[in-house]
PDB file of N, CA and C in Angstrom:
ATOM      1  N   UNK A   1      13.808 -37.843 -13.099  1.00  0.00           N
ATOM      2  CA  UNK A   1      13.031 -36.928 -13.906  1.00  0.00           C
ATOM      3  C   UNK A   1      12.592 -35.757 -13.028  1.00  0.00           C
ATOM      4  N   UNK A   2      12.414 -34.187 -13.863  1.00  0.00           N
ATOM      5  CA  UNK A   2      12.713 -33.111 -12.887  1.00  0.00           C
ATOM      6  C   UNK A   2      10.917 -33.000 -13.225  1.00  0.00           C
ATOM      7  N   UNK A   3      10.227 -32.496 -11.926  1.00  0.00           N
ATOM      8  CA  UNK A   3       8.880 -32.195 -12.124  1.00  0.00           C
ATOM      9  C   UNK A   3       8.349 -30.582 -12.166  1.00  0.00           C
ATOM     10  N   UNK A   4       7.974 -30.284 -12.601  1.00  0.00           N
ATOM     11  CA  UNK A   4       7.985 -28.584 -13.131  1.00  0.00           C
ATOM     12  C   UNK A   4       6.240 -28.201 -12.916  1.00  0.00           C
ATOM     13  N   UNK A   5       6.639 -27.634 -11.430  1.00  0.00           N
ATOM     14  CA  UNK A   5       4.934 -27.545 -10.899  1.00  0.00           C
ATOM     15  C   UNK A   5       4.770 -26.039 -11.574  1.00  0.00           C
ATOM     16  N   UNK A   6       3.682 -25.772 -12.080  1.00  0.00           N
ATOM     17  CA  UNK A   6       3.010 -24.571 -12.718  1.00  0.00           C
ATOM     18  C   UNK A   6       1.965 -23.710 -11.898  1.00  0.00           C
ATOM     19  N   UNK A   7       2.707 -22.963 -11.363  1.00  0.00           N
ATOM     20  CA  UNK A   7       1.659 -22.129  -9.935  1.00  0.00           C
ATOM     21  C   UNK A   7       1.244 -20.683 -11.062  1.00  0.00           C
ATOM     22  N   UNK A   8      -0.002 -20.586 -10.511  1.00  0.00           N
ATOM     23  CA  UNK A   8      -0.558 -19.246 -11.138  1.00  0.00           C
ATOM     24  C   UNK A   8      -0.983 -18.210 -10.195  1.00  0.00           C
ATOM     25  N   UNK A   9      -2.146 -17.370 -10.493  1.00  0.00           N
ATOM     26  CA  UNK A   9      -2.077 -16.527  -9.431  1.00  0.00           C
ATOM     27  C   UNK A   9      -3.937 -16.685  -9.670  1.00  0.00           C
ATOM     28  N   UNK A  10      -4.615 -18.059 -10.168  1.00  0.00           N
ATOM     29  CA  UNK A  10      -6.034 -17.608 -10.408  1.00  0.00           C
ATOM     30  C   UNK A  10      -6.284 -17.475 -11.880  1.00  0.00           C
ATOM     31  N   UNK A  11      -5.245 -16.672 -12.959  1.00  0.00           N
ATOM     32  CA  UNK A  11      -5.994 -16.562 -13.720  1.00  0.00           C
ATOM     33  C   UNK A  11      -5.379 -17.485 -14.974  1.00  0.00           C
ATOM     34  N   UNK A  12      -5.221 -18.188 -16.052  1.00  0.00           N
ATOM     35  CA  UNK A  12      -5.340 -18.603 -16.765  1.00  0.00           C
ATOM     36  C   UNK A  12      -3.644 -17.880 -17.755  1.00  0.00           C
ATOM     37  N   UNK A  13      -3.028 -18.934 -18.424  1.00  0.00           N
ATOM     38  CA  UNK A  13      -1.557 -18.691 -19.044  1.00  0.00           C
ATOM     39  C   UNK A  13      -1.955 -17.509 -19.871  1.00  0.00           C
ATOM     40  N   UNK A  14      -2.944 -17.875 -20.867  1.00  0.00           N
ATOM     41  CA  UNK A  14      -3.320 -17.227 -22.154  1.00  0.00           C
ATOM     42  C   UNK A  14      -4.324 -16.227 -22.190  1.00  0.00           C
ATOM     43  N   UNK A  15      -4.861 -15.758 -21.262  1.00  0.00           N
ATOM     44  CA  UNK A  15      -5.826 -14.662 -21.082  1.00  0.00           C
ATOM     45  C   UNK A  15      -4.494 -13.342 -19.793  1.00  0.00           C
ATOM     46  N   UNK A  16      -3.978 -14.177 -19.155  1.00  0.00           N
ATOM     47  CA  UNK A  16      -2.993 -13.541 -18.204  1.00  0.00           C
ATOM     48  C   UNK A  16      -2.036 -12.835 -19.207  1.00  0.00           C
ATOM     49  N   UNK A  17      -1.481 -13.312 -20.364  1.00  0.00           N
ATOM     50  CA  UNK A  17      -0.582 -13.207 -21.291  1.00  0.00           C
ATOM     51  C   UNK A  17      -1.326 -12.047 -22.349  1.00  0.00           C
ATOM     52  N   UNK A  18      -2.411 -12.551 -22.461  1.00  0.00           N
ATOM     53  CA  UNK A  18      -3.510 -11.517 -23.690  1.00  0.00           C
ATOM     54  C   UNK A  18      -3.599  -9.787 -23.032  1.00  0.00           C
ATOM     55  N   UNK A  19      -3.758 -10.173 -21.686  1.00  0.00           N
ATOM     56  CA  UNK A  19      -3.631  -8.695 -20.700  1.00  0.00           C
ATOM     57  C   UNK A  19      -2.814  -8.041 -20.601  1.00  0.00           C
ATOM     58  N   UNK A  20      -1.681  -8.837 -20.135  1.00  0.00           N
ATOM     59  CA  UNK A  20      -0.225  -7.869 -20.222  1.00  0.00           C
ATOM     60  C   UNK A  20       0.055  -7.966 -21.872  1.00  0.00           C
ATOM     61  N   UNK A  21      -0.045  -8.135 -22.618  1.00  0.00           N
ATOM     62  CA  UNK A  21       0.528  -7.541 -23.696  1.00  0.00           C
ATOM     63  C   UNK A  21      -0.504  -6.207 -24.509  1.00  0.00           C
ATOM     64  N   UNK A  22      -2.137  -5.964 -24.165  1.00  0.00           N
ATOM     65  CA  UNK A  22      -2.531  -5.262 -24.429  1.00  0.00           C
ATOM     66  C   UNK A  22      -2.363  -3.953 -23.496  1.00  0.00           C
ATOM     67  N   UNK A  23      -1.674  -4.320 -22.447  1.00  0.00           N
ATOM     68  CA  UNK A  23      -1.302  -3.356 -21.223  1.00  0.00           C
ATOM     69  C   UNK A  23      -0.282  -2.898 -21.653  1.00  0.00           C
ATOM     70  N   UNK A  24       0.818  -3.558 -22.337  1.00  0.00           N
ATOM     71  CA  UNK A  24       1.883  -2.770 -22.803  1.00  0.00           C
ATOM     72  C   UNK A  24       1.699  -2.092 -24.112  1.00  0.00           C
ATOM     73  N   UNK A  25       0.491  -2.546 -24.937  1.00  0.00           N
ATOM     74  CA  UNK A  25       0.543  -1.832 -26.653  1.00  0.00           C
ATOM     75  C   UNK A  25       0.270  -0.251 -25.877  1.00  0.00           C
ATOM     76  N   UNK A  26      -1.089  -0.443 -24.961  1.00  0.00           N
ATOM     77  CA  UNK A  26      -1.472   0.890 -24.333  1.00  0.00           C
ATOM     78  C   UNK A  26      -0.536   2.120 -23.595  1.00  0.00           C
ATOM     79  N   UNK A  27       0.428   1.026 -23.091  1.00  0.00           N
ATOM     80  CA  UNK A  27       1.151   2.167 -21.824  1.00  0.00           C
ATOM     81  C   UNK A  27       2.347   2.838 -23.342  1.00  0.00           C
ATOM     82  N   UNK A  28       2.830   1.651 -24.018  1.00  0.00           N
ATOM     83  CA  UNK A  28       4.074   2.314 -25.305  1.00  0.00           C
ATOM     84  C   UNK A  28       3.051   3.424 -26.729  1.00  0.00           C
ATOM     85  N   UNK A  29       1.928   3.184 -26.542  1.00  0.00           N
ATOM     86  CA  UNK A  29       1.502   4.171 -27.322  1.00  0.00           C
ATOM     87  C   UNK A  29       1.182   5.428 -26.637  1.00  0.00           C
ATOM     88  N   UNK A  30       0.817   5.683 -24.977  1.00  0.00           N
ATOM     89  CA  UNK A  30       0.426   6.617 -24.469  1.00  0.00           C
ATOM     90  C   UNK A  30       2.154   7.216 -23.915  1.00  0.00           C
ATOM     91  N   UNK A  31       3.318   6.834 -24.041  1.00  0.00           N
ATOM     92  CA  UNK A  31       4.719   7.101 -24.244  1.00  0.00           C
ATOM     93  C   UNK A  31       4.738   7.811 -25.134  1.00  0.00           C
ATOM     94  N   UNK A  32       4.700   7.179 -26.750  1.00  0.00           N
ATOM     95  CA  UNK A  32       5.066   7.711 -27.610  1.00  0.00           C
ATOM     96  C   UNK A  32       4.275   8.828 -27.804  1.00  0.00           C
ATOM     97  N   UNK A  33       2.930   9.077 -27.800  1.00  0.00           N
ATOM     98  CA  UNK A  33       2.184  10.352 -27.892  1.00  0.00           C
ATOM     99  C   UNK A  33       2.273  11.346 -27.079  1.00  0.00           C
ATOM    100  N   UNK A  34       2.535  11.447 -25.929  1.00  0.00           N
ATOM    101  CA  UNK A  34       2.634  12.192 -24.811  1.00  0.00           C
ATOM    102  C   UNK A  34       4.397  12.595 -25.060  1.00  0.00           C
ATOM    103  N   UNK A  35       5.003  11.427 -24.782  1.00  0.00           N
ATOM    104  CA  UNK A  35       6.319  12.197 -25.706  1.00  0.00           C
ATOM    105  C   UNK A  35       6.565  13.044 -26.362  1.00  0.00           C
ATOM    106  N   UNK A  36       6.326  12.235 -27.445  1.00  0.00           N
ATOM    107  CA  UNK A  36       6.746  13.153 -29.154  1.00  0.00           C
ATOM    108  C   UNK A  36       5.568  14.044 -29.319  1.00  0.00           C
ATOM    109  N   UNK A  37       5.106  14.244 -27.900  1.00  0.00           N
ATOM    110  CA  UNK A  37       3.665  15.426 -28.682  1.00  0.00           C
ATOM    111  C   UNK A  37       3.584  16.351 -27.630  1.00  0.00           C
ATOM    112  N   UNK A  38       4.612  16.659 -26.891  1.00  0.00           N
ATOM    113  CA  UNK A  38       4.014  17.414 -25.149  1.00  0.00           C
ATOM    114  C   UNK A  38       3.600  18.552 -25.149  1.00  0.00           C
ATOM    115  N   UNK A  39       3.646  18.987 -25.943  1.00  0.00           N
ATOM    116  CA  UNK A  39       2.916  21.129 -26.193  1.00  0.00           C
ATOM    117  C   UNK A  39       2.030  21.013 -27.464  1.00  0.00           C
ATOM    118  N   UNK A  40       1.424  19.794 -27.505  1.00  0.00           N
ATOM    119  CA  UNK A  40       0.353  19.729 -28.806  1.00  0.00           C
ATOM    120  C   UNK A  40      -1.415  20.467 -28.076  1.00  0.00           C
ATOM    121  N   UNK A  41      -2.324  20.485 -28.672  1.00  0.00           N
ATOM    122  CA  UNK A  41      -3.160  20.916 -28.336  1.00  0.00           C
ATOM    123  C   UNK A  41      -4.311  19.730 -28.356  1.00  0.00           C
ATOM    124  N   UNK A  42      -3.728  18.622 -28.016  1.00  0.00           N
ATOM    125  CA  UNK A  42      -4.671  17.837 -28.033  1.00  0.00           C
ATOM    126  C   UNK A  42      -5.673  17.221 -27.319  1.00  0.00           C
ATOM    127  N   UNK A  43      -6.845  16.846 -27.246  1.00  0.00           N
ATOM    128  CA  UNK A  43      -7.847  16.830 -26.427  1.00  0.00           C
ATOM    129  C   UNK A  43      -7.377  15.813 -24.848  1.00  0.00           C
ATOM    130  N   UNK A  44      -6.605  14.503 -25.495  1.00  0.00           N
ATOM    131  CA  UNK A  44      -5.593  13.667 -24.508  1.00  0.00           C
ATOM    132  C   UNK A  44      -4.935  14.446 -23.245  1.00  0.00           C
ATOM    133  N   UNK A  45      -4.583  15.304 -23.804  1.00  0.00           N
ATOM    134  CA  UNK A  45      -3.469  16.261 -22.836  1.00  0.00           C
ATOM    135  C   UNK A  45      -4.092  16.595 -21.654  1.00  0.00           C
ATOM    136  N   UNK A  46      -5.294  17.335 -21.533  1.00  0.00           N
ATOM    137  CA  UNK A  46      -6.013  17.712 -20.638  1.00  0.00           C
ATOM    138  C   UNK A  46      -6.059  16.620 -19.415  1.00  0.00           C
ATOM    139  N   UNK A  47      -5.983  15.478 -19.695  1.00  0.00           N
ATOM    140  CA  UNK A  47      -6.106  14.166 -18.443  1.00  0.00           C
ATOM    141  C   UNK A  47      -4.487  13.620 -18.150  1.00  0.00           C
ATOM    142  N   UNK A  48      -4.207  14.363 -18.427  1.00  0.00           N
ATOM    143  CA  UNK A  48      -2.555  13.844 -17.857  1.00  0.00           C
ATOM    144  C   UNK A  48      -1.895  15.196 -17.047  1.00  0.00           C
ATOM    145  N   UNK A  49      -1.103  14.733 -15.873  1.00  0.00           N
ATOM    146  CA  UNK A  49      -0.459  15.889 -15.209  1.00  0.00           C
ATOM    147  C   UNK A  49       0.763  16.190 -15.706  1.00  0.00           C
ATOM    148  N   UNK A  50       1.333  17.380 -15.678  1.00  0.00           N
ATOM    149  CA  UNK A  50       2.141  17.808 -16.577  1.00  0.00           C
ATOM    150  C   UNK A  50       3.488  17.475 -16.153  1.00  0.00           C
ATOM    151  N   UNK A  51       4.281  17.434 -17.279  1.00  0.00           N
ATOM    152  CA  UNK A  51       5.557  16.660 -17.388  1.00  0.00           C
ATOM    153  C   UNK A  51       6.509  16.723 -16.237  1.00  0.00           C
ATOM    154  N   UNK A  52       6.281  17.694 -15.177  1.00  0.00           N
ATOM    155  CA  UNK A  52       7.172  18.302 -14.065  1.00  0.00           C
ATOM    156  C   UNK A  52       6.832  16.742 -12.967  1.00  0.00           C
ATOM    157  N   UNK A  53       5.877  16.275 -13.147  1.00  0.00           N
ATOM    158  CA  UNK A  53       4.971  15.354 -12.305  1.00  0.00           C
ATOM    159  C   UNK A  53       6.138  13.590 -12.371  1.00  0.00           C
ATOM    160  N   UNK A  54       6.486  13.417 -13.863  1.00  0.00           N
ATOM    161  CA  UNK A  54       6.881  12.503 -14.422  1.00  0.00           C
ATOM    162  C   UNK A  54       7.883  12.032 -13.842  1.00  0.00           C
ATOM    163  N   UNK A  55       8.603  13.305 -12.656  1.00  0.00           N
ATOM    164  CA  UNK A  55       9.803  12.465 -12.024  1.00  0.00           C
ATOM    165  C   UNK A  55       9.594  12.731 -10.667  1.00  0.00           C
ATOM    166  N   UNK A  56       8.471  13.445 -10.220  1.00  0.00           N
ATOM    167  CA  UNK A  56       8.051  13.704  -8.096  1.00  0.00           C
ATOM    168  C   UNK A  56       6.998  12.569  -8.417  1.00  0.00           C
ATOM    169  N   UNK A  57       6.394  12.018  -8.994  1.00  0.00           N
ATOM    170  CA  UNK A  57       5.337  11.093  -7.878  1.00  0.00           C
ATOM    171  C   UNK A  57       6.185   9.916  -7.978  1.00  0.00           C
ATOM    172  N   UNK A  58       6.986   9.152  -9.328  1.00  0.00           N
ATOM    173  CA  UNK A  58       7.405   8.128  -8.602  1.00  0.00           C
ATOM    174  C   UNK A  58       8.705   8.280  -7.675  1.00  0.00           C
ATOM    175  N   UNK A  59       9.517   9.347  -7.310  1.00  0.00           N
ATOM    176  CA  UNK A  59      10.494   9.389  -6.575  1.00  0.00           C
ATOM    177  C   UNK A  59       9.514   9.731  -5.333  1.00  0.00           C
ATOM    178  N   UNK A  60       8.340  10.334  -4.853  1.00  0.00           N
ATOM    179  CA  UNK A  60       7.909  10.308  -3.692  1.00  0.00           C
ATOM    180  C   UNK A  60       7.053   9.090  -3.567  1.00  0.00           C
ATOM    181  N   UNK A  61       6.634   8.652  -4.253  1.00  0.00           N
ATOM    182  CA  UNK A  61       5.989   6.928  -4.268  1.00  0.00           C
ATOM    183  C   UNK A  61       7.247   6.416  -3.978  1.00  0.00           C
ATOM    184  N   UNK A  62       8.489   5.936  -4.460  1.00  0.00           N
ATOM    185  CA  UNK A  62       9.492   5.052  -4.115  1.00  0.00           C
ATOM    186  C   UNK A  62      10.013   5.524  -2.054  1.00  0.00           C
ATOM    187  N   UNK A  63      10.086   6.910  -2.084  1.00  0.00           N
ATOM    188  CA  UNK A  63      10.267   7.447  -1.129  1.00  0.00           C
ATOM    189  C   UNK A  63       9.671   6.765   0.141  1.00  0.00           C
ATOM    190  N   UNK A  64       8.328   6.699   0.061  1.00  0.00           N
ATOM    191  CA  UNK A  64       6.979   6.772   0.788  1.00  0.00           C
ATOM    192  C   UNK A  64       6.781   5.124   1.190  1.00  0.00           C
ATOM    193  N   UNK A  65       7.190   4.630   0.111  1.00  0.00           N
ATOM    194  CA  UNK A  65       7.583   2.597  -0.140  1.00  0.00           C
ATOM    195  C   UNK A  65       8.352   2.146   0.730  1.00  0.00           C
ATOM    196  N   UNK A  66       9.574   3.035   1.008  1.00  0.00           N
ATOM    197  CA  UNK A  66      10.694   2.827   1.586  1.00  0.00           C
ATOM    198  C   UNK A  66      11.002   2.837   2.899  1.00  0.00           C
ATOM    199  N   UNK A  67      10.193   3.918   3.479  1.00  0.00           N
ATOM    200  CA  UNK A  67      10.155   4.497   4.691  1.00  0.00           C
ATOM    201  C   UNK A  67       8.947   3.505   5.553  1.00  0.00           C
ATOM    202  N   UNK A  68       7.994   3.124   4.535  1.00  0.00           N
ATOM    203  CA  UNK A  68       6.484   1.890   5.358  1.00  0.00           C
ATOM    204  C   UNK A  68       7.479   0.752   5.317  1.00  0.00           C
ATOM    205  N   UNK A  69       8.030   0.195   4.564  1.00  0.00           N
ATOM    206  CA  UNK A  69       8.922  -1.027   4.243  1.00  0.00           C
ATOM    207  C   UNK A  69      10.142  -1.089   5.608  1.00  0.00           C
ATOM    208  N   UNK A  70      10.712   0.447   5.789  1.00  0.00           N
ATOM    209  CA  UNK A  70      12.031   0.160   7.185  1.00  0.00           C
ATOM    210  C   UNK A  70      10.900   0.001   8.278  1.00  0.00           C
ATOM    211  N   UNK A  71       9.830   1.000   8.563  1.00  0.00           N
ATOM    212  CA  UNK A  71       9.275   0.851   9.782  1.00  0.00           C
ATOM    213  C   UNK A  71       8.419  -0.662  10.027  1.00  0.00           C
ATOM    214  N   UNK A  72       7.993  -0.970   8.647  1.00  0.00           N
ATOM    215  CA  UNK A  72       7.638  -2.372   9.240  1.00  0.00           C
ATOM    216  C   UNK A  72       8.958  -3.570   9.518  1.00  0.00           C
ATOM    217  N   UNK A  73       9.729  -3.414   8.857  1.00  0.00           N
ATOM    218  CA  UNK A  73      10.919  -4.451   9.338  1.00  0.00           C
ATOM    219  C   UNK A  73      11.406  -3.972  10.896  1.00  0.00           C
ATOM    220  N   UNK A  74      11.883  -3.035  11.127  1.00  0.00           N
ATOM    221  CA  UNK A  74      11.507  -2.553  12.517  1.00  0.00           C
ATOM    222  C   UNK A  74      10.885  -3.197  13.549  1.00  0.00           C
ATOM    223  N   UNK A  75       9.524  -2.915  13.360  1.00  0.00           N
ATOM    224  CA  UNK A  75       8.781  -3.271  13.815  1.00  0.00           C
ATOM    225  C   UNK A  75       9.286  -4.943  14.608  1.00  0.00           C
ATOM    226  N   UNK A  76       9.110  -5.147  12.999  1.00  0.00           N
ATOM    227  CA  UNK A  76       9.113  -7.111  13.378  1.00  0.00           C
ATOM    228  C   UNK A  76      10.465  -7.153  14.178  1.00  0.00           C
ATOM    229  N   UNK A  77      11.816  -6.792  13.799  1.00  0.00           N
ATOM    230  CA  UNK A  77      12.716  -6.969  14.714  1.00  0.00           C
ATOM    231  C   UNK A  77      12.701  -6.444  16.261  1.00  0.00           C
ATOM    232  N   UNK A  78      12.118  -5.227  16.577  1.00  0.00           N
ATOM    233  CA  UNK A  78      11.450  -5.299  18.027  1.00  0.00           C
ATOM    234  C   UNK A  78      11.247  -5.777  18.684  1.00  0.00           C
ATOM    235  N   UNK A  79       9.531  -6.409  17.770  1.00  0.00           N
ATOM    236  CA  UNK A  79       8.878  -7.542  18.485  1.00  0.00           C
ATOM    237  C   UNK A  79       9.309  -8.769  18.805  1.00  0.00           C
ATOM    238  N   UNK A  80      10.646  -9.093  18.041  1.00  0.00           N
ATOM    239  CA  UNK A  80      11.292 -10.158  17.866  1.00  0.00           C
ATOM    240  C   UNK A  80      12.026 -10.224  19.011  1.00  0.00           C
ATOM    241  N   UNK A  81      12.636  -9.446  19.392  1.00  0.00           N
ATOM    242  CA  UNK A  81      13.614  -9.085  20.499  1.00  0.00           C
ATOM    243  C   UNK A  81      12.700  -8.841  21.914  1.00  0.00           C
ATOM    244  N   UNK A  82      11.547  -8.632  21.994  1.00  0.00           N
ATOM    245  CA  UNK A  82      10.648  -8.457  23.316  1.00  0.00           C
ATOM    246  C   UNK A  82      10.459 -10.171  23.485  1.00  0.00           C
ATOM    247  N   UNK A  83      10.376 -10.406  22.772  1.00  0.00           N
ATOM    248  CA  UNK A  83       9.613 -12.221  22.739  1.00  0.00           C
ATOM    249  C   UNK A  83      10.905 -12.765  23.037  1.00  0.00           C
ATOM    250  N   UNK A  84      11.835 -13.066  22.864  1.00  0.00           N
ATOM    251  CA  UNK A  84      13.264 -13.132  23.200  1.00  0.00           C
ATOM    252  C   UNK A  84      13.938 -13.065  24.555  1.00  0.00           C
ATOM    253  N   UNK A  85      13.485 -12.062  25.014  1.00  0.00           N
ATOM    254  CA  UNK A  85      13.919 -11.467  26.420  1.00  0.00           C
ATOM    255  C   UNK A  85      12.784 -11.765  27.581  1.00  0.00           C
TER     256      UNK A  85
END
């Protein structure tokens, strides 16, 4: 018989589950409005950066991820190689 351990992270199946799905009604309605509405005059608009933004912060966020991520593997292989020798 196969035993099926259930690891969480702290918080609870059904409140963890209640979050991310009100996280997604929020993020697919602030899509669709900001979308289908981008030169509206609406009071929303004012707190969002403008559409030019939508493709430099996460390509310089992924950028910026990438470059901490090689220098720390780096790193560890270095140190790996001083301890070694």
């Amino acid at each position: 018989m196969v035993q099926v351990l259930n690891v969480t992270n702290g918080v609870s199946g059904s409140s963890s589950g209640a979050s991310a799905f009100i996280n997604q009604l929020i993020h697919i309605h602030l899509l669709y409005f900001l979308g289908h509405h981008p030169h509206s005059d609406h009071f929303i608009h004012k707190y969002f950066l403008p559409q030019d933004y939508a493709i430099l912060v996460p390509v310089f966020a992924g950028v910026t991820l990438l470059s901490l991520l090689s220098v720390f593997i780096g790193m560890v292989i270095l140190k790996s190689k001083k301890k070694k020798a």
